[in-house]
PDB file of N, CA and C in Angstrom:
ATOM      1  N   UNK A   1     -22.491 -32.126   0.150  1.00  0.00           N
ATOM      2  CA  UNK A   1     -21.129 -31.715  -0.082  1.00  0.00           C
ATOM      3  C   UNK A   1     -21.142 -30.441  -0.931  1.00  0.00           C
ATOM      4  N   UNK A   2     -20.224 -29.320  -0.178  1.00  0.00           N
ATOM      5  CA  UNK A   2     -20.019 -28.199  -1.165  1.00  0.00           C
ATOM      6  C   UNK A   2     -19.634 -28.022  -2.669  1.00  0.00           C
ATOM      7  N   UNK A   3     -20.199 -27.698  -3.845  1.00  0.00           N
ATOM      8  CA  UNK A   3     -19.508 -27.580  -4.920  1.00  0.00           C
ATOM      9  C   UNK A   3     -18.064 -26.827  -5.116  1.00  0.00           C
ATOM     10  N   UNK A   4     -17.555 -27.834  -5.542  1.00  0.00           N
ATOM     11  CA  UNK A   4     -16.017 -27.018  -5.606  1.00  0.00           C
ATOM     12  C   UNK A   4     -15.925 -25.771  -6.523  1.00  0.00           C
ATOM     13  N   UNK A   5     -15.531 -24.684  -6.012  1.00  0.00           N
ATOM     14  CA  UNK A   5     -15.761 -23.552  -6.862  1.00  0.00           C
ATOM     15  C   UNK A   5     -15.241 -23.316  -8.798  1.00  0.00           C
ATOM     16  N   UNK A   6     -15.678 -22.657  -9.323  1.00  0.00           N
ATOM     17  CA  UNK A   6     -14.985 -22.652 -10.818  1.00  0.00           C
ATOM     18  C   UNK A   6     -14.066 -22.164 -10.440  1.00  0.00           C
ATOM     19  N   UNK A   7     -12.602 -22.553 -11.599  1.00  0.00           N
ATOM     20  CA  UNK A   7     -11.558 -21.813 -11.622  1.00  0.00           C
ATOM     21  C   UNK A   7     -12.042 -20.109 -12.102  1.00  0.00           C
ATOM     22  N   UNK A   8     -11.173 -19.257 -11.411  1.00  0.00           N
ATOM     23  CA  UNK A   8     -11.565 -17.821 -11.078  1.00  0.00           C
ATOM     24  C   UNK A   8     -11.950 -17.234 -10.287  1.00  0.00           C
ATOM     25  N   UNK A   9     -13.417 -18.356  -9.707  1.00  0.00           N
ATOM     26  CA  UNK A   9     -14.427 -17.264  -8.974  1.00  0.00           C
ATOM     27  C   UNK A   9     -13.543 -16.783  -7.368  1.00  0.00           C
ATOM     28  N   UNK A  10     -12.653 -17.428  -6.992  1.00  0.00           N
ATOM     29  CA  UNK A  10     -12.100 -17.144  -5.912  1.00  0.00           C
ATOM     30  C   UNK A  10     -10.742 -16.347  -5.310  1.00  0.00           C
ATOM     31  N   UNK A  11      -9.733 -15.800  -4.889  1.00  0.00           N
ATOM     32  CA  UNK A  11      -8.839 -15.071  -5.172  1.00  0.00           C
ATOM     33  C   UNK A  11      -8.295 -15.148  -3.723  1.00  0.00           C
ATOM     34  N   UNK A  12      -7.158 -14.834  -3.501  1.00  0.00           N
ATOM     35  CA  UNK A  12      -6.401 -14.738  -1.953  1.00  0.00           C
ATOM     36  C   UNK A  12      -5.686 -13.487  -2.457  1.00  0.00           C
ATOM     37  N   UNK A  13      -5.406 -12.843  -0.873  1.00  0.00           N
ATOM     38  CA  UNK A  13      -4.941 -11.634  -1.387  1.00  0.00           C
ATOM     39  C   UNK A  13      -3.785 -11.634   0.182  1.00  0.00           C
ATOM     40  N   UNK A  14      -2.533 -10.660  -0.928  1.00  0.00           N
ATOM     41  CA  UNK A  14      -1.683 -10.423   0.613  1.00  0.00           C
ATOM     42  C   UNK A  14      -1.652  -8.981   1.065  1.00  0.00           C
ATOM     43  N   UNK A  15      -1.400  -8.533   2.601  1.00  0.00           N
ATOM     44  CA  UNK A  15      -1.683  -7.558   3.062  1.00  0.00           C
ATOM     45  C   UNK A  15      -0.066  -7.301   3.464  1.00  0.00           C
ATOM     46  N   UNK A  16       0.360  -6.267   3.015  1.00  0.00           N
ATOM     47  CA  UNK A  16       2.054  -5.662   3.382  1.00  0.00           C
ATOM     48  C   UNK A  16       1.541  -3.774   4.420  1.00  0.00           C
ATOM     49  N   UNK A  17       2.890  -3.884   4.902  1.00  0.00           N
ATOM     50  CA  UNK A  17       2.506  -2.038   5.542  1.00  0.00           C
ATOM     51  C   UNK A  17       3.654  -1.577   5.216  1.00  0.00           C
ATOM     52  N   UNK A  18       3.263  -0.436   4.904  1.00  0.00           N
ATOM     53  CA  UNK A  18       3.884   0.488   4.227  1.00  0.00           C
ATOM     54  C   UNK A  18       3.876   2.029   4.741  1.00  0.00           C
ATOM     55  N   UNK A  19       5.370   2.795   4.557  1.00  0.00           N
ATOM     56  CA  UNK A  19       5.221   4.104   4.856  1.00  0.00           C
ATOM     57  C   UNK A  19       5.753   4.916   3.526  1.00  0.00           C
ATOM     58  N   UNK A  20       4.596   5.555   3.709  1.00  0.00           N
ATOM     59  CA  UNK A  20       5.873   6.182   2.067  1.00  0.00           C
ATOM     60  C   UNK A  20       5.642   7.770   2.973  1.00  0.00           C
ATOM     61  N   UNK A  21       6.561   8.663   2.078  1.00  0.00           N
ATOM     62  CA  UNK A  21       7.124   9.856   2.565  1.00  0.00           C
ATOM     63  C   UNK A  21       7.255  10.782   1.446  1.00  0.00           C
ATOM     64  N   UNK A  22       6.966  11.964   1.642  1.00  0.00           N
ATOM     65  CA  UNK A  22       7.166  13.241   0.810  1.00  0.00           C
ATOM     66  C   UNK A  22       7.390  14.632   1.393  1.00  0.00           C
ATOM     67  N   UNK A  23       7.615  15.570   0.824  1.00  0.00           N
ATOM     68  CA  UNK A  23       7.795  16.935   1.114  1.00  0.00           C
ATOM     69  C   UNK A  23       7.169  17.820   1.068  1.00  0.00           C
ATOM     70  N   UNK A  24       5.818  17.093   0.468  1.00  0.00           N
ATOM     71  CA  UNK A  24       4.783  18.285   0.246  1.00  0.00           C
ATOM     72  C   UNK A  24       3.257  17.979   0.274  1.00  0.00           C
ATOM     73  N   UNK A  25       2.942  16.752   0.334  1.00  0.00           N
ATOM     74  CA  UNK A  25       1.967  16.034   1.115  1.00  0.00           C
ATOM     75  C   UNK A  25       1.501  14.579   1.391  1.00  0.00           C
ATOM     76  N   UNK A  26       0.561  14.471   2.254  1.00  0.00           N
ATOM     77  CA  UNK A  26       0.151  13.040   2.647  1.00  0.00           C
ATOM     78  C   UNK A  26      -0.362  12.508   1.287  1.00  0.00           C
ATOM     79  N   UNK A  27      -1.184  13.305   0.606  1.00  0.00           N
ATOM     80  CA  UNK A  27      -1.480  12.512  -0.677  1.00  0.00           C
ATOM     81  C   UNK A  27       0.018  12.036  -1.041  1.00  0.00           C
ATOM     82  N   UNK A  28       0.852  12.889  -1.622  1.00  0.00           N
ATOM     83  CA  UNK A  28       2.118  12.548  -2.204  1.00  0.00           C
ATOM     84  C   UNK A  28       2.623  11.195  -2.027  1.00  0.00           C
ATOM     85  N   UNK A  29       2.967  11.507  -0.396  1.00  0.00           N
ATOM     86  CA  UNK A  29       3.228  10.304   0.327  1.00  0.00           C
ATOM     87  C   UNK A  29       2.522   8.883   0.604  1.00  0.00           C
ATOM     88  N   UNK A  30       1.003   8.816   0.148  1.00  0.00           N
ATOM     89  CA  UNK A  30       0.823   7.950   0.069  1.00  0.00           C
ATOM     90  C   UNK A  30       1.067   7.119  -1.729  1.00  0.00           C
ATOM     91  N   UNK A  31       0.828   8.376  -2.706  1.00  0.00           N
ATOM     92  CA  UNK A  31       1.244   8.143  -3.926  1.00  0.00           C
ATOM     93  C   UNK A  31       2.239   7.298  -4.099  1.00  0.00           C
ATOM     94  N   UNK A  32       3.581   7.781  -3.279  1.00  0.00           N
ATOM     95  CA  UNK A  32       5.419   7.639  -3.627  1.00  0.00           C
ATOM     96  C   UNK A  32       5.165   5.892  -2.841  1.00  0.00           C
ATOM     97  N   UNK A  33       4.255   5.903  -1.876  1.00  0.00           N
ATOM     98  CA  UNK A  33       4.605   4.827  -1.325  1.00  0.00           C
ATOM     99  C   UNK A  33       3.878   3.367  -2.437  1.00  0.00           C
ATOM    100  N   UNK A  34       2.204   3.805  -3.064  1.00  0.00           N
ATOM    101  CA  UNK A  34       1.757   3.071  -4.376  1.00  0.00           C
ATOM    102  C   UNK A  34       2.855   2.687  -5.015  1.00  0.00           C
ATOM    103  N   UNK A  35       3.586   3.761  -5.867  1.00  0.00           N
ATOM    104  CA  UNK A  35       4.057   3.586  -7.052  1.00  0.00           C
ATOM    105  C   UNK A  35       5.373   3.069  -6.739  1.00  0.00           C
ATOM    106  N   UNK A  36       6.336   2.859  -5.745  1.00  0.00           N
ATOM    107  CA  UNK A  36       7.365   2.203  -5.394  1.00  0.00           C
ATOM    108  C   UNK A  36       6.643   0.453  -5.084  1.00  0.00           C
ATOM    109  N   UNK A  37       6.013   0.430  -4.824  1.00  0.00           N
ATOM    110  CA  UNK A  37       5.637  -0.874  -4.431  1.00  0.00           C
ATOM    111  C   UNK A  37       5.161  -1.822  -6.162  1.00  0.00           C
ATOM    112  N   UNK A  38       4.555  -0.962  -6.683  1.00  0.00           N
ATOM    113  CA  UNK A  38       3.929  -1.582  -7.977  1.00  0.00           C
ATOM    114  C   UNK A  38       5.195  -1.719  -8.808  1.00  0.00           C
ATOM    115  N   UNK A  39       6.297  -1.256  -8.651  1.00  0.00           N
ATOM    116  CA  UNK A  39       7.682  -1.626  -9.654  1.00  0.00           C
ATOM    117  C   UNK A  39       7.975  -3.288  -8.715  1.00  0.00           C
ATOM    118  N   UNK A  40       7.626  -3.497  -7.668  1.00  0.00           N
ATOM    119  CA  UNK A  40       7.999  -5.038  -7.693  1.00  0.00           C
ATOM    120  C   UNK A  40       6.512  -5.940  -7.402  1.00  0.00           C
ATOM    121  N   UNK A  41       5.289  -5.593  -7.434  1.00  0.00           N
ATOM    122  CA  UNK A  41       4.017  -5.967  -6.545  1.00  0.00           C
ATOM    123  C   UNK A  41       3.258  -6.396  -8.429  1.00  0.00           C
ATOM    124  N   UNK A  42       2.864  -7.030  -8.390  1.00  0.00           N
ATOM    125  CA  UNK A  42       1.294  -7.282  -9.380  1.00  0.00           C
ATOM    126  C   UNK A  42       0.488  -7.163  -8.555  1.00  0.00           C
ATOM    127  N   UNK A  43      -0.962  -6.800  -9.479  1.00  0.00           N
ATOM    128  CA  UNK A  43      -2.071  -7.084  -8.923  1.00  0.00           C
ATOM    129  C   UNK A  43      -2.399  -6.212  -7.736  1.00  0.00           C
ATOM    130  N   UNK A  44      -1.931  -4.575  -7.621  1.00  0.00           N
ATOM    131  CA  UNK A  44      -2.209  -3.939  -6.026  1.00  0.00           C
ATOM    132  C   UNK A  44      -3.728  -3.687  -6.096  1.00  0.00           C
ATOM    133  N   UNK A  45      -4.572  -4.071  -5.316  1.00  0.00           N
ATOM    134  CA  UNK A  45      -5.998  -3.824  -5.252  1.00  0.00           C
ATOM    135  C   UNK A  45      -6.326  -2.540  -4.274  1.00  0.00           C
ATOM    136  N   UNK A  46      -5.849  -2.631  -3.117  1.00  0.00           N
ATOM    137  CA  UNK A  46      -6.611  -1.643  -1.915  1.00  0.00           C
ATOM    138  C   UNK A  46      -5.460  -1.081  -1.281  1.00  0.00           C
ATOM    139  N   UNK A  47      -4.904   0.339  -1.023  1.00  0.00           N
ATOM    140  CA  UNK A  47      -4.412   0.678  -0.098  1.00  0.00           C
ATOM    141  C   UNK A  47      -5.602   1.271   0.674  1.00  0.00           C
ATOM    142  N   UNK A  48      -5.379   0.835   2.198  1.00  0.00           N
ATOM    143  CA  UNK A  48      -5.855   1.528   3.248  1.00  0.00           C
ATOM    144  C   UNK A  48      -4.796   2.305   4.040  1.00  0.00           C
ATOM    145  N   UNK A  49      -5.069   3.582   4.156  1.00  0.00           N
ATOM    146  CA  UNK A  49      -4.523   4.822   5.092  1.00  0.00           C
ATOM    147  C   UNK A  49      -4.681   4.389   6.384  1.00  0.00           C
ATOM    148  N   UNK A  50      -3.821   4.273   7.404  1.00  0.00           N
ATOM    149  CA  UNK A  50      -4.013   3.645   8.876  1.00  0.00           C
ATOM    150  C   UNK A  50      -3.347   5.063   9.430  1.00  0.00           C
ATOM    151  N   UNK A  51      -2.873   5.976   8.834  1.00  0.00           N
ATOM    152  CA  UNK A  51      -1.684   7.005  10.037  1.00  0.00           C
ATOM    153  C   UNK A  51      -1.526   7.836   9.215  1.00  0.00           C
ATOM    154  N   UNK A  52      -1.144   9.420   9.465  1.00  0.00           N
ATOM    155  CA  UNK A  52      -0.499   9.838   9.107  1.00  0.00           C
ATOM    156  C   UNK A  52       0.107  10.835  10.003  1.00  0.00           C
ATOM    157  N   UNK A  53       1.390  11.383   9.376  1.00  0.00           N
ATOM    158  CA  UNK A  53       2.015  12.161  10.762  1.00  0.00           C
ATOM    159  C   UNK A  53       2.709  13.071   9.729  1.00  0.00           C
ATOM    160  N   UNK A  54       3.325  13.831  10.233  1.00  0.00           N
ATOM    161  CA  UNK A  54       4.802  14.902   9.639  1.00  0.00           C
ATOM    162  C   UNK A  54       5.584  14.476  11.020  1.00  0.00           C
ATOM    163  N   UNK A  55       6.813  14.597  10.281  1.00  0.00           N
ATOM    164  CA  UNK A  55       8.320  14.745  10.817  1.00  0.00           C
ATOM    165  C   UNK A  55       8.853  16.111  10.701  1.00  0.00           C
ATOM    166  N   UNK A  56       9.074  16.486  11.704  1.00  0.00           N
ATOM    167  CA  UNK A  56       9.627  17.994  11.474  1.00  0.00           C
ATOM    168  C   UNK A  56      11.235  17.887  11.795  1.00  0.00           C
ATOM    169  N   UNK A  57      12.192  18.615  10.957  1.00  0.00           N
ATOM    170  CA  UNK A  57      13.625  18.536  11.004  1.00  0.00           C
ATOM    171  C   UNK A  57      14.221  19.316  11.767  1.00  0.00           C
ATOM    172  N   UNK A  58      15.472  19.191  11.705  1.00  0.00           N
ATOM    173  CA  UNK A  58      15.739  20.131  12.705  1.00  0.00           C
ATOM    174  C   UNK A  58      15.868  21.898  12.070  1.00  0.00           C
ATOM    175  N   UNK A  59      15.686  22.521  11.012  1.00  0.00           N
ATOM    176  CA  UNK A  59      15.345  23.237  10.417  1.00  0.00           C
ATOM    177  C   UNK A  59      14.264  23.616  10.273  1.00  0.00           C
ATOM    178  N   UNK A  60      13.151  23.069  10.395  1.00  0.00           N
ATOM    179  CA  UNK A  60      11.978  22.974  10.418  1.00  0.00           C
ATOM    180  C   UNK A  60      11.414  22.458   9.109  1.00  0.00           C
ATOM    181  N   UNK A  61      12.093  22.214   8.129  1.00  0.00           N
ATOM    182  CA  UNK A  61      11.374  20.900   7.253  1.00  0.00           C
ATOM    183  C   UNK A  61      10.459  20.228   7.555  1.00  0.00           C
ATOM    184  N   UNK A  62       9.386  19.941   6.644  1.00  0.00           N
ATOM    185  CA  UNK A  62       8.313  18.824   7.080  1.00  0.00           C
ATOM    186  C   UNK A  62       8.643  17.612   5.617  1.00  0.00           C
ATOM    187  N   UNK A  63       8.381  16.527   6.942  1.00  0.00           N
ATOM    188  CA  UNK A  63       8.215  15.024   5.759  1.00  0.00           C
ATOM    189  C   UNK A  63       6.916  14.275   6.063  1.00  0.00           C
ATOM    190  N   UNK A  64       5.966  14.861   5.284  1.00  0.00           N
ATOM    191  CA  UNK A  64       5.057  14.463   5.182  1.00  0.00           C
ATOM    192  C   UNK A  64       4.835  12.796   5.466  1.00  0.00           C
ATOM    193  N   UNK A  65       4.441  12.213   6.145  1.00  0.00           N
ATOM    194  CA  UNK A  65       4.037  10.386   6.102  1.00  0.00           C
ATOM    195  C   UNK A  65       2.934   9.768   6.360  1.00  0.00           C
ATOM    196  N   UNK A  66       2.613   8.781   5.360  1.00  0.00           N
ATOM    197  CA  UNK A  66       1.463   7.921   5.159  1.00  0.00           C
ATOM    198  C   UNK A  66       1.894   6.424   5.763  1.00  0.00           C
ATOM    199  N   UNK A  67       1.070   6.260   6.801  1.00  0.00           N
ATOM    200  CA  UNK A  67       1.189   4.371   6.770  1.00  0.00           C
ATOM    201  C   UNK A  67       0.098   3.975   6.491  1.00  0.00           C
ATOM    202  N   UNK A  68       0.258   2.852   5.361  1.00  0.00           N
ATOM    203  CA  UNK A  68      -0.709   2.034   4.749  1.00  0.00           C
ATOM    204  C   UNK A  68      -0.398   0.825   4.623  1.00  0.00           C
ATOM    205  N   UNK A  69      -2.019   0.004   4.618  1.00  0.00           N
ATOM    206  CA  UNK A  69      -1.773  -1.378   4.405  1.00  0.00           C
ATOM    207  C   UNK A  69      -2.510  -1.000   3.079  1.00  0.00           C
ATOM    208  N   UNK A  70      -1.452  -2.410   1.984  1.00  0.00           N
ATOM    209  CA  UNK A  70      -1.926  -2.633   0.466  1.00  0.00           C
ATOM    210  C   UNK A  70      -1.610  -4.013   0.759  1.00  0.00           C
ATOM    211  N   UNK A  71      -2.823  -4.268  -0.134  1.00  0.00           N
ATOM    212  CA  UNK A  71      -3.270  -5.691  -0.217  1.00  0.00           C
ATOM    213  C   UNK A  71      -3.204  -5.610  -2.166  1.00  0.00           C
ATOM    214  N   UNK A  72      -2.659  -7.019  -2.291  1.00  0.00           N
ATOM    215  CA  UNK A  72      -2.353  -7.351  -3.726  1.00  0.00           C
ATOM    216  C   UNK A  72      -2.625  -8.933  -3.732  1.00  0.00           C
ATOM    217  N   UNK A  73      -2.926  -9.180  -5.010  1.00  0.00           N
ATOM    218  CA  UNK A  73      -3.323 -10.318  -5.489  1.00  0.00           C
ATOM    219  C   UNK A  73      -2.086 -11.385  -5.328  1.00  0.00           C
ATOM    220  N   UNK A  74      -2.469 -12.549  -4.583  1.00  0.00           N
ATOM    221  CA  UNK A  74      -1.516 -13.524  -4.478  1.00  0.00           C
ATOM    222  C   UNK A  74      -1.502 -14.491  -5.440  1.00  0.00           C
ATOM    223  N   UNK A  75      -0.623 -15.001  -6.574  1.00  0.00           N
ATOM    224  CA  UNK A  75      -0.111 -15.859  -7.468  1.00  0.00           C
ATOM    225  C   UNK A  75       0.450 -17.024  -6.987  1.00  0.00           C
ATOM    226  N   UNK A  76       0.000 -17.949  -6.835  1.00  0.00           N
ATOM    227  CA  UNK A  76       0.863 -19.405  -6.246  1.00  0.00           C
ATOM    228  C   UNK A  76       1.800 -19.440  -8.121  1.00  0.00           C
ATOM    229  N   UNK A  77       2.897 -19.954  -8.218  1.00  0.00           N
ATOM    230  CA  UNK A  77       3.292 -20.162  -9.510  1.00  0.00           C
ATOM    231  C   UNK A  77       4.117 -21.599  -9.071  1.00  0.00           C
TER     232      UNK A  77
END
């Protein structure tokens, strides 16, 4: 029979996707999309970059965009 693990050694984690957006780059945009998420998220461990694109306006504006998956530490409470 397996030993049941110590409290700690083990962790679950959740995976969300995300686009964040800026005006002046993909870094930015993946930044704006971090730091909006961590005002309601504990525990963000990994964003992974899956996409990125620009949106061009009808002016010719660019909106820079990042899609990412972030994975954060799951809390049963």
């Amino acid at each position: 029979m397996a030993k049941k693990s110590e409290k700690g050694s083990s962790s679950v984690y959740k995976v969300i996707e995300l686009v964040g957006t800026s005006n002046t780059s993909w870094s930015d945009a993946a930044k704006n999309a971090i730091k909006s998420a961590s005002k309601t998220l504990r525990d963000i461990r990994v964003a992974e970059v899956s996409k990125l694109d620009v949106k061009v306006g009808k002016n010719g504006e660019m909106i820079f965009r990042a899609k990412m998956k972030l994975s954060f530490k799951y809390h049963q409470e």
